[in-house]
Protein backbone atom coordinates (compact mmCIF):
# COMPACT_ATOMS: atom_id res chain seq x y z
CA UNK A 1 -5.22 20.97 20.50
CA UNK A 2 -2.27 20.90 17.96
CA UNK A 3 -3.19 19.29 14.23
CA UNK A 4 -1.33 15.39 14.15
CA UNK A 5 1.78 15.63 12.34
CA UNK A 6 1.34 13.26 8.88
CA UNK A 7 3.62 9.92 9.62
CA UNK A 8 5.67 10.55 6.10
CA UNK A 9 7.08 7.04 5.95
CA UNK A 10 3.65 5.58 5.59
CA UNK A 11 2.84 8.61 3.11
CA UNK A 12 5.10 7.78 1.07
CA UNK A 13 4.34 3.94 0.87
CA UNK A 14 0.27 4.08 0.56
CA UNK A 15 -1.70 6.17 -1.52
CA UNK A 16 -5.13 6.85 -0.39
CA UNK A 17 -8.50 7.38 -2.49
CA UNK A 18 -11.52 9.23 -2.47
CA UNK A 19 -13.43 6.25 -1.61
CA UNK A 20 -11.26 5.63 1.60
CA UNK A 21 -9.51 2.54 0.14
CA UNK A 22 -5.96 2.91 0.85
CA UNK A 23 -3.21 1.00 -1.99
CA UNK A 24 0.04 -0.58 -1.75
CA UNK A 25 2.46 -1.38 -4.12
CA UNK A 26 3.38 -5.35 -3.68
CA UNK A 27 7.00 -5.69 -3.47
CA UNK A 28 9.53 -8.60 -5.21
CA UNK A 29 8.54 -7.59 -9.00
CA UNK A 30 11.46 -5.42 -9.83
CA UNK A 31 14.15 -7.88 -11.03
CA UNK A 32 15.30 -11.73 -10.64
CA UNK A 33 11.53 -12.50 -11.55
CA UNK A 34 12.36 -15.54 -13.55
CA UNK A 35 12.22 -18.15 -11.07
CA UNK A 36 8.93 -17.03 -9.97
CA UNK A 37 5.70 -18.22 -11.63
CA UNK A 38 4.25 -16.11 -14.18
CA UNK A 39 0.73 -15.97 -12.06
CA UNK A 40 2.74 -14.44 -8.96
CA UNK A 41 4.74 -12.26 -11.03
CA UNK A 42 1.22 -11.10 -12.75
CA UNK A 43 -0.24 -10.63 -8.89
CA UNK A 44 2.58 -8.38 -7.73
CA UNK A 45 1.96 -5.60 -10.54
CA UNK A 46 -2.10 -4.75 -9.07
CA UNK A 47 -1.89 -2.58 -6.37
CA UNK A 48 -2.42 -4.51 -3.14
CA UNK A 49 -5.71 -3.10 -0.79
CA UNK A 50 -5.32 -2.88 2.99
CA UNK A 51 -7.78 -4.35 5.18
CA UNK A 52 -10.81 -2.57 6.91
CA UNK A 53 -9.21 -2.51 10.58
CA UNK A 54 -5.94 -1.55 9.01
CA UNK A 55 -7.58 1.41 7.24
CA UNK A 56 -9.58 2.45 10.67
CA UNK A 57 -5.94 2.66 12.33
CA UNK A 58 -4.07 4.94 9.44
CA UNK A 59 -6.63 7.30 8.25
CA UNK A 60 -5.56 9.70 10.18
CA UNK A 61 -1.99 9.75 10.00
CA UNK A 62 -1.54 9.83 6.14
């Protein structure tokens, strides 16, 4: 049976660890930030986590 091909669209977007967490960066924080709260504007810079299921489904294909 042939090895699955990596899906490099999602490779590019998530970044996965050692520990099997796979990362996100949260999008809207680049520019035009000022009519946004400072609190949301402070959430978007940590790396956003993806949920258990959601990790079950993509660990293979990144």
């Amino acid at each position: 049976m042939p090895k699955q091909k990596t899906h490099k669209s999602s490779s590019k977007v998530l970044k996965k660890h050692k520990s099997g967490v796979i990362t996100y960066k949260k999008s809207g924080g680049n520019h035009q930030t000022a009519k946004d709260t400072a609190k949301a504007v402070r959430q978007r810079r940590k790396a956003g986590k993806l949920a258990k299921g959601t990790v079950d489904k993509l660990k293979n294909v990144i």
